[in-house]
Protein backbone atom coordinates (compact mmCIF):
# COMPACT_ATOMS: atom_id res chain seq x y z
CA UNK A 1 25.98 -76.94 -59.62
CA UNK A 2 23.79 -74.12 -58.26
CA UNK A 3 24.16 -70.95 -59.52
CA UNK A 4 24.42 -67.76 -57.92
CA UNK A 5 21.52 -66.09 -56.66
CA UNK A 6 20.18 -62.61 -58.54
CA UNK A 7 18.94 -61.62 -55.12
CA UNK A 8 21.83 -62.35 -53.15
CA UNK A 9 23.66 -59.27 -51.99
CA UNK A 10 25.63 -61.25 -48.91
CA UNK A 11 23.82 -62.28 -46.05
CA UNK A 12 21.44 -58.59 -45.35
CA UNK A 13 21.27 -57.36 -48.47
CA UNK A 14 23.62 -54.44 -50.30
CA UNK A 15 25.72 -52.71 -47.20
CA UNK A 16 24.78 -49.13 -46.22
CA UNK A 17 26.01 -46.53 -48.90
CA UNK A 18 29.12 -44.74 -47.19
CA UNK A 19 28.38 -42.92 -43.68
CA UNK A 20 29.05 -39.23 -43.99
CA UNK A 21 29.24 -37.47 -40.92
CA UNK A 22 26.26 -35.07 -40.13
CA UNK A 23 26.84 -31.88 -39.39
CA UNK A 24 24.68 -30.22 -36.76
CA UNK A 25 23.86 -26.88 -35.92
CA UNK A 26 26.56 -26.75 -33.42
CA UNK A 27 29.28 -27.50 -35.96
CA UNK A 28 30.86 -25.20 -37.54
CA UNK A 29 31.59 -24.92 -41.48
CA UNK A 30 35.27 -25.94 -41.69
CA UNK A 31 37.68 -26.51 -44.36
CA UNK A 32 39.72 -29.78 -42.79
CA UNK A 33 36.28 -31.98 -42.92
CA UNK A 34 38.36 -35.01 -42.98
CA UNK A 35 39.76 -34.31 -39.26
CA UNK A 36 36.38 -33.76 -37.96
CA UNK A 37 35.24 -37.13 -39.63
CA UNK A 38 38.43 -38.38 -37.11
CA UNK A 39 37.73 -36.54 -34.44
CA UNK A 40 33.64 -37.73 -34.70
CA UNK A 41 34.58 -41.73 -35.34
CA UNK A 42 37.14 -41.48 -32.82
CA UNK A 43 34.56 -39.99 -30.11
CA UNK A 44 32.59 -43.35 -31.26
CA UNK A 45 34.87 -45.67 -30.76
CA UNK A 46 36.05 -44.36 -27.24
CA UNK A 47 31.95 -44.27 -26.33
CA UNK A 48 31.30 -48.04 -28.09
CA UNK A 49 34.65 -48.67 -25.33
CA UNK A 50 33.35 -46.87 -22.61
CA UNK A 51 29.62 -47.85 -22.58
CA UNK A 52 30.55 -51.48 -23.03
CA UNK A 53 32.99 -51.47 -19.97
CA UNK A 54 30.92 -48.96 -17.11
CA UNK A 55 27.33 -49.56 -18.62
CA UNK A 56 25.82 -46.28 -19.71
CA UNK A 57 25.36 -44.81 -16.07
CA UNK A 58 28.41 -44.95 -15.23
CA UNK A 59 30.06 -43.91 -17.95
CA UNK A 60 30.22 -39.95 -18.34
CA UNK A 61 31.48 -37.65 -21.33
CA UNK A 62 34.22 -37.02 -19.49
CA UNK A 63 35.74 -40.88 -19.74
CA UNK A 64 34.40 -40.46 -23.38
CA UNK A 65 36.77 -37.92 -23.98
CA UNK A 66 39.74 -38.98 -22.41
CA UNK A 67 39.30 -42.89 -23.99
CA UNK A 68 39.11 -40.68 -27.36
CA UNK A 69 42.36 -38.57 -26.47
CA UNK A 70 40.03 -35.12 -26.85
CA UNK A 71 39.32 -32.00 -25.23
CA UNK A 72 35.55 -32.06 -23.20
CA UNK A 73 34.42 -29.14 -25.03
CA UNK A 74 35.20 -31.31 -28.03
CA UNK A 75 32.74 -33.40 -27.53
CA UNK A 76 29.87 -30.97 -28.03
CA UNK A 77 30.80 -30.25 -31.73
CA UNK A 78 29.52 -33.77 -32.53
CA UNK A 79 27.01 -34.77 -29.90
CA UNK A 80 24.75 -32.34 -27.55
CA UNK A 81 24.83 -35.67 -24.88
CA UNK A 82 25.35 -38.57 -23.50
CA UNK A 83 22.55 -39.84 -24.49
CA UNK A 84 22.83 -38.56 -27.92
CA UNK A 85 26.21 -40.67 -28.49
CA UNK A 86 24.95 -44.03 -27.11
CA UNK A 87 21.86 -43.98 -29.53
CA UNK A 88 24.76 -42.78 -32.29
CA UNK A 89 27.18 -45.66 -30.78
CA UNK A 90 24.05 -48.47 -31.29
CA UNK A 91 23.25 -47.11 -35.02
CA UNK A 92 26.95 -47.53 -35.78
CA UNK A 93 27.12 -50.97 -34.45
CA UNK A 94 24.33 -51.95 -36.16
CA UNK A 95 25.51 -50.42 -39.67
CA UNK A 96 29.04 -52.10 -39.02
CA UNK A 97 27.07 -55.55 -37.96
CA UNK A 98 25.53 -55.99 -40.99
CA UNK A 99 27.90 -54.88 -43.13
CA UNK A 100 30.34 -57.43 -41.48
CA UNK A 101 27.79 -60.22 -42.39
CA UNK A 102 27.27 -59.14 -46.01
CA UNK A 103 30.77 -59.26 -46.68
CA UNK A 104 31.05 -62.24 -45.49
CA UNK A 105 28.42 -63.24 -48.11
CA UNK A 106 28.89 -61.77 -50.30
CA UNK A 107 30.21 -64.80 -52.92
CA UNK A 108 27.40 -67.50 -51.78
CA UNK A 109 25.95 -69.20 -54.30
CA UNK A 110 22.69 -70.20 -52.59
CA UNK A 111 20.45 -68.90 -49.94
CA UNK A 112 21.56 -71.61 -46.91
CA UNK A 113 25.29 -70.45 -47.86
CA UNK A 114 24.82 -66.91 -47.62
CA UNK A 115 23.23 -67.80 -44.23
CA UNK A 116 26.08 -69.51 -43.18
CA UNK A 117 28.65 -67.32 -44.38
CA UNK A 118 26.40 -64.12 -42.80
CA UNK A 119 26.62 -66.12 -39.19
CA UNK A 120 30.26 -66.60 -39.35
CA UNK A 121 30.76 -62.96 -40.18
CA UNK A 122 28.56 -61.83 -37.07
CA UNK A 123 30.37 -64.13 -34.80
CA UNK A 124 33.66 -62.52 -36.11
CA UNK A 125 32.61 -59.05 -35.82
CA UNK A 126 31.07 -60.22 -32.04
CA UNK A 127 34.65 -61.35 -30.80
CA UNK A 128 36.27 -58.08 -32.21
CA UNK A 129 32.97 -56.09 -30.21
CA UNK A 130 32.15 -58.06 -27.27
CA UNK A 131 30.68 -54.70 -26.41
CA UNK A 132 27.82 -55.16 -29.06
CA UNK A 133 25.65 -57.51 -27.05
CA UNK A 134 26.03 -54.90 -23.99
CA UNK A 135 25.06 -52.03 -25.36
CA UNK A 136 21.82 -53.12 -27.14
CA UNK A 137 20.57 -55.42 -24.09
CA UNK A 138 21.22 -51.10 -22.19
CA UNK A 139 19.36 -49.94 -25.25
CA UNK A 140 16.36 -51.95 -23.86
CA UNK A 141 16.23 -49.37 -20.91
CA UNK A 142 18.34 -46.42 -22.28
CA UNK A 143 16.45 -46.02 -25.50
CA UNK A 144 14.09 -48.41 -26.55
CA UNK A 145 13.46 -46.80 -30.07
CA UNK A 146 17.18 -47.31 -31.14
CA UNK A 147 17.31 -51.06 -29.64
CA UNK A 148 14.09 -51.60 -31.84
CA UNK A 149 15.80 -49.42 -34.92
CA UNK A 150 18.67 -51.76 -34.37
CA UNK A 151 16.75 -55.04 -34.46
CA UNK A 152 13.91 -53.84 -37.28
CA UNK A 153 16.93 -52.88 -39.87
CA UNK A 154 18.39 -56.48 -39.40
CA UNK A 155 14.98 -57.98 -40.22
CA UNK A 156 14.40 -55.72 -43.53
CA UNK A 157 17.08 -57.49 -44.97
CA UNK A 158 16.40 -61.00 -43.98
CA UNK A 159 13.00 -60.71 -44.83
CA UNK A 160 13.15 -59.03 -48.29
CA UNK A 161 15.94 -61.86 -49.44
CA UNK A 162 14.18 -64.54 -47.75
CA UNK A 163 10.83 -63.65 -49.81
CA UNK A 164 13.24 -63.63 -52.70
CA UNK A 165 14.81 -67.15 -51.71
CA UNK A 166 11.45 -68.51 -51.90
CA UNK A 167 9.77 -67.17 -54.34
CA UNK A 168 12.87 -69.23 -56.23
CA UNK A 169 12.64 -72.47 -54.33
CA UNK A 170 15.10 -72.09 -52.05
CA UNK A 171 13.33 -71.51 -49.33
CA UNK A 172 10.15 -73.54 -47.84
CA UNK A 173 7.30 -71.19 -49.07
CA UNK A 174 5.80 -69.26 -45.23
CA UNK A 175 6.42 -66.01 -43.77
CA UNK A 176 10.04 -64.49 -44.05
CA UNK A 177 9.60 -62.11 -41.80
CA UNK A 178 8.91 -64.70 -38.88
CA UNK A 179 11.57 -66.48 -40.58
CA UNK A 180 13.92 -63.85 -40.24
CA UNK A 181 13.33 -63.14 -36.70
CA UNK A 182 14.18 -66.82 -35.89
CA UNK A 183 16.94 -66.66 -37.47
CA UNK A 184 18.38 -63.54 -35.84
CA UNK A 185 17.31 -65.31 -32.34
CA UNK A 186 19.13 -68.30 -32.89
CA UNK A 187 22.62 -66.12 -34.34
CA UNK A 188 21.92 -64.07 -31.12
CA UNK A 189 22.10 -66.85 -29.07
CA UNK A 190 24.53 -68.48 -30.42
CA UNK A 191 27.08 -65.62 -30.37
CA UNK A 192 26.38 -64.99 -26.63
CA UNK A 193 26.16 -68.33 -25.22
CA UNK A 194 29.77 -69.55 -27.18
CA UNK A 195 31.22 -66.12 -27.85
CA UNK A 196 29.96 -63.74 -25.14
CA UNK A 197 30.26 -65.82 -22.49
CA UNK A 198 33.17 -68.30 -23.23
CA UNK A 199 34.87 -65.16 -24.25
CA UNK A 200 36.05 -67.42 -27.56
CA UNK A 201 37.19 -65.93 -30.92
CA UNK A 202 35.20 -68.04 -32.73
CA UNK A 203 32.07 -70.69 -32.46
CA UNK A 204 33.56 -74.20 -31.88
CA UNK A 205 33.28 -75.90 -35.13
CA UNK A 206 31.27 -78.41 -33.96
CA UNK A 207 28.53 -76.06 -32.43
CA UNK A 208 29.18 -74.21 -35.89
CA UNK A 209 28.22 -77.44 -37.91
CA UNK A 210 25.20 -78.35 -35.56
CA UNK A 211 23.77 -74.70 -35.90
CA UNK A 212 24.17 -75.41 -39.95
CA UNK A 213 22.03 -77.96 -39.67
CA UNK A 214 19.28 -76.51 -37.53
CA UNK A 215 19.14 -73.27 -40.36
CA UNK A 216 19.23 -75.78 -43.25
CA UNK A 217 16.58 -77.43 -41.72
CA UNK A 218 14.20 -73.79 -40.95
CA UNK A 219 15.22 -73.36 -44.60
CA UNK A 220 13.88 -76.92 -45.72
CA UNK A 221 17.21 -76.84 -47.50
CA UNK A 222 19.01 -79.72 -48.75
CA UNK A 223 22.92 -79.60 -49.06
CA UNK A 224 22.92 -78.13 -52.31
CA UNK A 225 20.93 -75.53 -50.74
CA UNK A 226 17.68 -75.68 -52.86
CA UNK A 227 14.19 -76.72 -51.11
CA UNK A 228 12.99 -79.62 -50.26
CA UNK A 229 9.08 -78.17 -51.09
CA UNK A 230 7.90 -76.97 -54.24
CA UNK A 231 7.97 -73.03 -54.39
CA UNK A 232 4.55 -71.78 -53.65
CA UNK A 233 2.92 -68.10 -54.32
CA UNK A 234 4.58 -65.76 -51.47
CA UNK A 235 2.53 -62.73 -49.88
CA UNK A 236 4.29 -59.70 -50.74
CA UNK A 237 1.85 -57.96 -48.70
CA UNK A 238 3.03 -59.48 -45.13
């Protein structure tokens, strides 16, 4: 029976420690810091909303506002734009991605599990944000630096946990960090092609088990989840 990883914190690693809000220079020092913790996640929410329905030209503070239930001038105790808020939106996506995926990791007992496990998780969180894929593929043109933020943070995890994997033999010995990224592309595609666009709540379980056995086999993992190749020296350098 395998045993449970020492590396394995979920699918990404250990989650984000708990967001605090940032105050700005605009903000005032108040005493009910709780409300403006609300007010700030609520202005998030009605953006991640707004953005993913009107794209981000379209969309204006002013829908931001009234999707969040707030007065305009609110707005500018949190965010100084538009612009501002969606690169805030896409860093709270991405926190709330991967922390969806390590939960749903978190009790794997092997590397290929903790894959699996991490995928289901992201397809979850996908159907409850169908907005996700929107807003980075705007990120792309909007602000490239926070669409590459979004995708380089996913692939620190993978990578450090897939040098890990391997350095144990659960992994075929190569480059995680290529590894990673092939992994992300084919949870990426997966997500939009059965999720995205079949609007779906979940990944048929049959394009579920098929995608299992494409990641076992980029793992060169058999079903207990160990390697089929002996563990080789891995460049900690790459």
């Amino acid at each position: 029976m395998a045993t449970k990883h020492r590396g394995h914190s979920g699918a990404l690693g250990p989650p984000d420690p708990p967001e605090r809000t940032p105050r700005s220079e605009r903000e005032p020092l108040r005493a009910d810091e709780s409300k403006g913790a609300r007010t700030r996640r609520k202005l998030l929410e009605a953006a991640e909303q707004v953005l993913g329905t009107f794209g981000y030209h379209e969309a204006s503070i002013v829908k931001i506002t009234e999707a969040a239930g707030v007065a305009q001038g609110t707005f500018y105790l949190y965010f100084s734009s538009k612009k501002e808020i969606f690169d805030e939106v896409v860093a709270d996506l991405n926190r709330k991605v991967r922390h969806a995926m390590t939960e749903a990791a978190k009790d794997a007992t092997t590397r290929l599990e903790a894959e699996l496990m991490g995928f289901a998780g992201f397809f979850r969180f996908t159907a409850e944000h169908p907005s996700l894929y929107s807003i980075i593929r705007q990120a792309e043109f909007v602000s490239p630096a926070a669409m590459r933020s979004h995708y380089e943070k996913v692939s620190e995890g993978y990578t450090r946990l897939l040098r890990e994997a391997m350095a144990t033999g659960e992994v075929t010995p190569g480059d995680p960090m290529i590894l990673g990224w092939s992994l992300m592309a084919v949870g990426e595609a997966i997500g939009m092609r059965w999720v995205v666009w079949d609007e779906a709540k979940s990944v048929p379980d049959d394009v579920f088990d098929e995608m299992s056995n494409i990641i076992a086999r980029m793992l060169g993992a058999t079903s207990n989840g160990r390697s089929t190749s002996p563990a080789e020296p891995v460049d900690d350098t790459k």
